[in-house]
Protein backbone atom coordinates (compact mmCIF):
# COMPACT_ATOMS: atom_id res chain seq x y z
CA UNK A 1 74.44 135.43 48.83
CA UNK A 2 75.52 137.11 52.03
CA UNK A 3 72.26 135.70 53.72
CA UNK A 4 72.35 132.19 52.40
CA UNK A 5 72.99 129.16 55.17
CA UNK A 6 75.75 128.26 53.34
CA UNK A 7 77.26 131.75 54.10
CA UNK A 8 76.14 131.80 57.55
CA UNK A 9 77.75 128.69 58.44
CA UNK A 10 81.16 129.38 56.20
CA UNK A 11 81.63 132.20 57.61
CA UNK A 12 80.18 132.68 61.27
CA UNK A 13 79.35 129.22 62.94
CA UNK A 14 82.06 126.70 61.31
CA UNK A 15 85.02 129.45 62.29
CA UNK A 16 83.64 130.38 65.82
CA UNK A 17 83.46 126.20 66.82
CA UNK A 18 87.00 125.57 64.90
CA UNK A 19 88.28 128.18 67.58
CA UNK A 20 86.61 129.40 70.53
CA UNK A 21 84.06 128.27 73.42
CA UNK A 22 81.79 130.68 74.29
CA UNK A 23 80.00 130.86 77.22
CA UNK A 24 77.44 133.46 79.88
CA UNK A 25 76.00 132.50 83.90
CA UNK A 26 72.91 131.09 83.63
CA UNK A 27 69.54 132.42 85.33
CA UNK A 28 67.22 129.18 84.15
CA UNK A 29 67.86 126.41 82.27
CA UNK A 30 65.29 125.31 80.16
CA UNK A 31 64.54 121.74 78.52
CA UNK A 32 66.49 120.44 75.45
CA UNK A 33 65.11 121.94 72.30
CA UNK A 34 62.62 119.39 70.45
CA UNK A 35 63.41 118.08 67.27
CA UNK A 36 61.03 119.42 64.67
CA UNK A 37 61.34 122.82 66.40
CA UNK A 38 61.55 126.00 64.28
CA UNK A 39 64.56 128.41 64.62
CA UNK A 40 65.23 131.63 64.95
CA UNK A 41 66.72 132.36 60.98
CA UNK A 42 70.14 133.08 62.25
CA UNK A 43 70.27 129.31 63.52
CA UNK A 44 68.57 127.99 60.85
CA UNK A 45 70.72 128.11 58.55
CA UNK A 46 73.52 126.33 60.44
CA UNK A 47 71.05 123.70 61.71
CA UNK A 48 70.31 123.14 57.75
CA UNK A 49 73.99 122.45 56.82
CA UNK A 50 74.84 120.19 59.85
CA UNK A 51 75.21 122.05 62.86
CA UNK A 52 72.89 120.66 65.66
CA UNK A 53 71.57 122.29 68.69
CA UNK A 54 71.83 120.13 71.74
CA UNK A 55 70.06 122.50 74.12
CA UNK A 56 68.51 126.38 74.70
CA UNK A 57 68.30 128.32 77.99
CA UNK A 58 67.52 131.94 78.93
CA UNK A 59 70.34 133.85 79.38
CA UNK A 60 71.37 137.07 80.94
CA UNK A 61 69.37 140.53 79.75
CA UNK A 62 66.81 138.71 77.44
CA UNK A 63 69.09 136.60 75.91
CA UNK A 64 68.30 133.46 74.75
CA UNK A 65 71.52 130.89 74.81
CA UNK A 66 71.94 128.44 72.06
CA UNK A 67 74.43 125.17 72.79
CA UNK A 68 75.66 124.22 69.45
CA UNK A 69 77.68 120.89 68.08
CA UNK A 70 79.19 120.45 65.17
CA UNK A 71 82.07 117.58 64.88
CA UNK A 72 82.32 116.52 68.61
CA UNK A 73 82.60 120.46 69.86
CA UNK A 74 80.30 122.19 71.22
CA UNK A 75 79.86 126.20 71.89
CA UNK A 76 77.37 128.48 72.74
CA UNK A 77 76.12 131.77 70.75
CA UNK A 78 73.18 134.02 72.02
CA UNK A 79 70.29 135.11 70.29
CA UNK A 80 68.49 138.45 70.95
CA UNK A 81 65.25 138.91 72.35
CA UNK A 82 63.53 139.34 68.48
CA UNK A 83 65.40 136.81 67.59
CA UNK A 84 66.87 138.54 64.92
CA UNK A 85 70.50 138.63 65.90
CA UNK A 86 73.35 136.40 66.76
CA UNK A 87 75.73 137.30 69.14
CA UNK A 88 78.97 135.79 69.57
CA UNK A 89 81.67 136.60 72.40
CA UNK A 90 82.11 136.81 76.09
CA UNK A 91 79.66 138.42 77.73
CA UNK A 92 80.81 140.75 80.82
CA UNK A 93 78.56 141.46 83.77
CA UNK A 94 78.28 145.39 85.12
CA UNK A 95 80.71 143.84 87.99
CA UNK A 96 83.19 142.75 85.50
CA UNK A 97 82.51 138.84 86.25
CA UNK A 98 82.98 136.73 83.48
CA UNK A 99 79.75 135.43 82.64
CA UNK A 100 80.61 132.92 79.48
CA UNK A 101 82.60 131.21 82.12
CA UNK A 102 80.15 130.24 83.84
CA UNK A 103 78.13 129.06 81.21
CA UNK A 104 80.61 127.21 79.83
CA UNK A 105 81.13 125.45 83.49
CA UNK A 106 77.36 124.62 83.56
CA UNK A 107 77.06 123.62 79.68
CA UNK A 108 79.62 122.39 77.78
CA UNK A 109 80.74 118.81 78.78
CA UNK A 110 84.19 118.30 80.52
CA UNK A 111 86.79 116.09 78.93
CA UNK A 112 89.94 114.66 80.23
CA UNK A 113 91.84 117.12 81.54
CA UNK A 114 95.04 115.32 82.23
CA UNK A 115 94.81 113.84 78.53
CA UNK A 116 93.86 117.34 77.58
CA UNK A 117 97.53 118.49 79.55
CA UNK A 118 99.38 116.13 77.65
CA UNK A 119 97.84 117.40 74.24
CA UNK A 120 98.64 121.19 75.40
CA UNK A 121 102.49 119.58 76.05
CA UNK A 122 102.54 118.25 72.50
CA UNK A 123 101.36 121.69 70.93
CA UNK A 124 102.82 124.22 68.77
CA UNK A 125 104.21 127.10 71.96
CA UNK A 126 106.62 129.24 72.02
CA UNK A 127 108.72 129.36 75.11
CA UNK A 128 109.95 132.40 76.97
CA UNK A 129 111.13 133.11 80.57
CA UNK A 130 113.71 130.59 81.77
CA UNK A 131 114.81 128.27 79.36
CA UNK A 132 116.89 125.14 81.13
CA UNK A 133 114.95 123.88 84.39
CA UNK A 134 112.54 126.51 84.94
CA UNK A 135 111.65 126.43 88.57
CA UNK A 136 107.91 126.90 87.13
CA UNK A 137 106.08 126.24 83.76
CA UNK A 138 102.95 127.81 82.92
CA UNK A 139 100.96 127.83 79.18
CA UNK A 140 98.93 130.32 78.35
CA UNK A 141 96.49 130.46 74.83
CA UNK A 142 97.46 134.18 73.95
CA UNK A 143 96.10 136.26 70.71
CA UNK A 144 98.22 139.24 69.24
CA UNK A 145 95.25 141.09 69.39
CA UNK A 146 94.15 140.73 72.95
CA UNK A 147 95.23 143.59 74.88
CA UNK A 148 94.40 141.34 78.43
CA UNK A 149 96.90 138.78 76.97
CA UNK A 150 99.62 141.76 76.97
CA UNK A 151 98.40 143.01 80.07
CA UNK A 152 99.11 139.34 81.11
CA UNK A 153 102.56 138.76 79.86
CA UNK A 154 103.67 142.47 81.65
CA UNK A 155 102.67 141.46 84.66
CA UNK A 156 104.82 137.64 84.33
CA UNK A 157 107.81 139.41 83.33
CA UNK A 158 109.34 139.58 86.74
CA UNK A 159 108.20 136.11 87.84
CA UNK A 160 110.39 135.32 84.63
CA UNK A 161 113.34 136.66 85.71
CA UNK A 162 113.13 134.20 88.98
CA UNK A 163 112.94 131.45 87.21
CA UNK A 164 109.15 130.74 85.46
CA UNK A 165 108.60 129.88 81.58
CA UNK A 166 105.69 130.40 80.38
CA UNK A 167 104.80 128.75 77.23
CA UNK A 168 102.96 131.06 74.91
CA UNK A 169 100.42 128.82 72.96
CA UNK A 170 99.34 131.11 70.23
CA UNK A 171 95.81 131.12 68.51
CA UNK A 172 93.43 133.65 66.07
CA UNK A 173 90.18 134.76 67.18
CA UNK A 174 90.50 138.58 67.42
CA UNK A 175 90.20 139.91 64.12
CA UNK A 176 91.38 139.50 60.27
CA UNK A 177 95.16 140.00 61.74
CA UNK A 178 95.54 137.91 64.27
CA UNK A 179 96.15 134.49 62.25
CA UNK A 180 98.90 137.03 60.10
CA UNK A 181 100.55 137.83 63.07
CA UNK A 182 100.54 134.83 64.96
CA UNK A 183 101.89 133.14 61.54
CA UNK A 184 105.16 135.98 61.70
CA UNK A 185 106.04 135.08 65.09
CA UNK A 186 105.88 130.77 64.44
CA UNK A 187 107.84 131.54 61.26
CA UNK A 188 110.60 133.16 62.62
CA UNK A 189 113.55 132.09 63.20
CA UNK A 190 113.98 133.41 67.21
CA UNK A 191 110.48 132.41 67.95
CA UNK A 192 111.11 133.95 71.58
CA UNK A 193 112.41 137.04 69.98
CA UNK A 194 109.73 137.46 67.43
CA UNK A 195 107.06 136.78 70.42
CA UNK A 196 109.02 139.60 72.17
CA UNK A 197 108.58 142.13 69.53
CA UNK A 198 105.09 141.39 68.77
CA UNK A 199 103.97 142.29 72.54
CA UNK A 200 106.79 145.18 72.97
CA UNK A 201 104.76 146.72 69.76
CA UNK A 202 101.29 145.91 70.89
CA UNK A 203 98.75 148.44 69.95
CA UNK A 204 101.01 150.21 66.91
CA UNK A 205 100.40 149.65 63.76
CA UNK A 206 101.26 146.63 61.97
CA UNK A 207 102.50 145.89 58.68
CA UNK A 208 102.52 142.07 57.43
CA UNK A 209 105.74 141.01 56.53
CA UNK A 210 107.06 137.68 53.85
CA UNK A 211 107.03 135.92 57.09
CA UNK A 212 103.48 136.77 57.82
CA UNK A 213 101.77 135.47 54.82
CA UNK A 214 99.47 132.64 55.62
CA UNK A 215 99.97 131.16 51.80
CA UNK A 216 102.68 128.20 51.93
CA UNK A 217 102.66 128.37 55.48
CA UNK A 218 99.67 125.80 55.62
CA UNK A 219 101.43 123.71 58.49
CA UNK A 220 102.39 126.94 60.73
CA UNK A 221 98.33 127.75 60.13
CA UNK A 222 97.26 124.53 60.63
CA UNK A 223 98.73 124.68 64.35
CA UNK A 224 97.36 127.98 65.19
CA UNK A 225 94.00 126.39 64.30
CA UNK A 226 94.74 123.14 66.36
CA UNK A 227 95.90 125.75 69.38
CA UNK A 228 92.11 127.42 69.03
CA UNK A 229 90.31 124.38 69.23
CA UNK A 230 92.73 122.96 72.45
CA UNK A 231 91.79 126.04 73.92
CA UNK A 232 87.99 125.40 73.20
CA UNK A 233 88.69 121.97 74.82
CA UNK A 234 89.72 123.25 78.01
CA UNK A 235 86.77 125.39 78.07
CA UNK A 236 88.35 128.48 78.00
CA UNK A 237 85.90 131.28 76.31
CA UNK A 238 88.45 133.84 75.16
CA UNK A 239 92.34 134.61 75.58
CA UNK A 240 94.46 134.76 77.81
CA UNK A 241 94.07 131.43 79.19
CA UNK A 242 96.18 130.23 81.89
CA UNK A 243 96.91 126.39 82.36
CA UNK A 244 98.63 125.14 85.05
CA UNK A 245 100.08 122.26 87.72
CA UNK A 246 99.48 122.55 91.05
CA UNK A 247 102.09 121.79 93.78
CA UNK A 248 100.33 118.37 93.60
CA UNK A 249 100.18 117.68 90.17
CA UNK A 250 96.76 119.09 89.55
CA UNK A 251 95.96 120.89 86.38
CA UNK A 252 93.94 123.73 86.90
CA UNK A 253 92.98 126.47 84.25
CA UNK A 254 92.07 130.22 84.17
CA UNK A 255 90.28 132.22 81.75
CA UNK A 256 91.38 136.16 81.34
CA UNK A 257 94.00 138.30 83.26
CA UNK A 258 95.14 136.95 86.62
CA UNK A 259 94.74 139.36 89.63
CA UNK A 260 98.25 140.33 90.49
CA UNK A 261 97.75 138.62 93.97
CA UNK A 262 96.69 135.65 92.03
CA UNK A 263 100.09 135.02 90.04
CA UNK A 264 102.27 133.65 92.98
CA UNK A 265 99.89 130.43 93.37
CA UNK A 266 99.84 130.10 89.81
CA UNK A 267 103.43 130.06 89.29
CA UNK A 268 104.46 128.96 92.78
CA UNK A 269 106.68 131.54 93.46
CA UNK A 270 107.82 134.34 95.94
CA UNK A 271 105.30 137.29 94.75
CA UNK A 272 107.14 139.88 92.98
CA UNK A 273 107.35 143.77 92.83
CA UNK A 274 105.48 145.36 89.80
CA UNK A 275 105.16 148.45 89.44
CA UNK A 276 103.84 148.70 85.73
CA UNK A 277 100.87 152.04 86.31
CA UNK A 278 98.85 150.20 83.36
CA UNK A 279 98.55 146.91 85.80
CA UNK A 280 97.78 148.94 88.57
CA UNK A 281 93.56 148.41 88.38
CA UNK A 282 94.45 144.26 88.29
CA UNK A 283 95.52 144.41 91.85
C-alpha cells in the first residue's frame, strides 16, 4: 500500500500543506499546467485525491517546481529531472541564499498581513524575555528540532535582558519528535520555564515524558497545527521565522537566523555584546 495515492497524499502532501510553505528562486516561469495534462506519478496521486496544481516552472539544478492547493493553501514541492522523485524542503544555494524564499515571494499569493498580525496575536505562544511592558515584542515560529531556531534564541538572549519579549510561537515540521516536544513545553505548567529547558538541552537526547504524549492533549495539538499553517500564511518556508512591527507600525517578516547586525532593527534596540563562539559565523 505504501505506493497507493491514498498513501501519498496521507502521508506526504496533506501534512506538508497543513504545515509548511515551501519555496526555491526562480530561473523561468513557465505557463499554468493544462488541465488534462499527465503527471509525473509522484503528483498523480495527490492530484487524484483532491490536490490541484495551479502552476509548474523550472526550477534551480533541473528541477521542475510544482505549485500545489489543497483547501485555500498553497505550497510548492520539486520534482527531479526523471521525474521520479519528490522533493520537499528549502532549498539552499552554494552562497547560502535562501532560495524557497524567493519562490515563495514570486508564487504563492500574499494575504493580509495586518489581519494575518492580528491572527499571530491571538495564537497559542509562549512568552519569554520581559514580561510587563516590554520595550519590544517580537514572535518567532520556532521548532524544537531546528538547530537555526536555537541558534536564534542565543543570540536574543541579551536583547532580553534590556527589555525585548519575544513570543515563541511553536510548530512541528522537523521530524517524528517535534509535535512530542512542542506538546511538553504547552503542557507545562511554567510554559517559559519548560521553553527554557527545551533549548538549554537542545541537541541531547530526549526522552518523552506524561506531559509529552500527544493522546488527550488534542487541543494543545490542535494549536501546534494551527501555529504551522499561520506560519505557511505568512509565507515563511521553514523555522525560525521572525515577525515583527516596525517603528511605524509596519509588519515585516523574516525567514531563518537573523545576522547579528540585523537584530537591533528588528527589535529596536541598542545592539548588544555577544560573545557566544557558536554565533560567531552569523555576524
Amino acid at each position: 500500500m505504501a505506493n497507493s495515492p491514498t498513501y501519498f497524499q496521507k502521508n506526504l502532501i496533506r501534512p506538508l500543506l497543513a504545515r509548511i510553505a515551501l519555496t526555491m528562486t526562480v530561473v523561468a516561469a513557465s505557463s499554468c499546467t493544462q488541465a488534462g495534462e499527465s503527471y509525473p506519478k509522484v503528483i498523480q496521486g495527490a492530484v487524484d485525491n483532491g490536490v490541484k496544481v495551479v502552476r509548474t516552472f523550472p526550477a534551480a539544478s533541473g528541477l521542475t517546481g510544482w505549485v500545489l492547493s489543497e483547501d485555500g493553501r498553497q505550497s510548492i514541492v520539486y520534482t527531479t529531472a526523471d521525474k521520479k522523485s519528490l522533493l520537499l524542503g528549502t532549498l539552499i544555494d552554494e552562497d547560502g541564499a535562501n532560495l524557497s524564499s524567493r519562490y515563495a515571494e514570486k508564487y504563492i499569493p500574499k494575504q493580509d498581513i495586518g489581519v494575518l498580525f492580528k491572527e499571530l496575536e491571538k495564537s497559542t505562544y509562549v512568552a519569554e524575555g520581559q514580561v510587563k511592558d516590554p520595550k519590544s515584542v517580537i514572535y518567532v515560529f520556532v521548532d524544537a528540532n531546528c538547530p537555526f531556531c536555537h541558534f536564534t534564541w542565543k543570540a536574543l538572549q541579551p536583547y532580553e535582558k534590556v527589555g525585548l519579549q519575544v513570543r515563541w510561537v511553536l510548530v512541528a515540521t522537523l521530524g517524528p519528535t517535534s509535535m512530542p516536544k512542542a506538546v511538553e513545553v504547552l503542557a507545562a505548567t511554567d510554559k517559559t520555564a519548560a521553553f527554557r529547558k527545551m533549548e538549554e538541552n537542545h541537541g541531547k537526547s530526549w526522552a518523552p515524558s506524561a506531559q509529552s504524549a500527544e493522546s488527550g492533549k488534542q487541543p494543545i495539538t490542535e494549536s501546534i497545527r494551527r501555529n504551522g499553517e499561520l506560519m505557511e500564511k505568512f509565507g515563511v518556508a521553514g523555522t525560525p521565522g521572525l515577525v515583527w512591527k516596525d517603528k511605524s507600525g509596519k509588519v515585516l517578516v523574516k525567514g531563518g537566523m537573523p545576522r547579528l547586525s540585523e537584530i537591533p532593527a528588528i527589535t529596536r534596540l541598542p545592539e548588544q555584546t555577544i560573545d557566544d563562539i557558536e554565533l560567531a559565523r552569523f555576524r
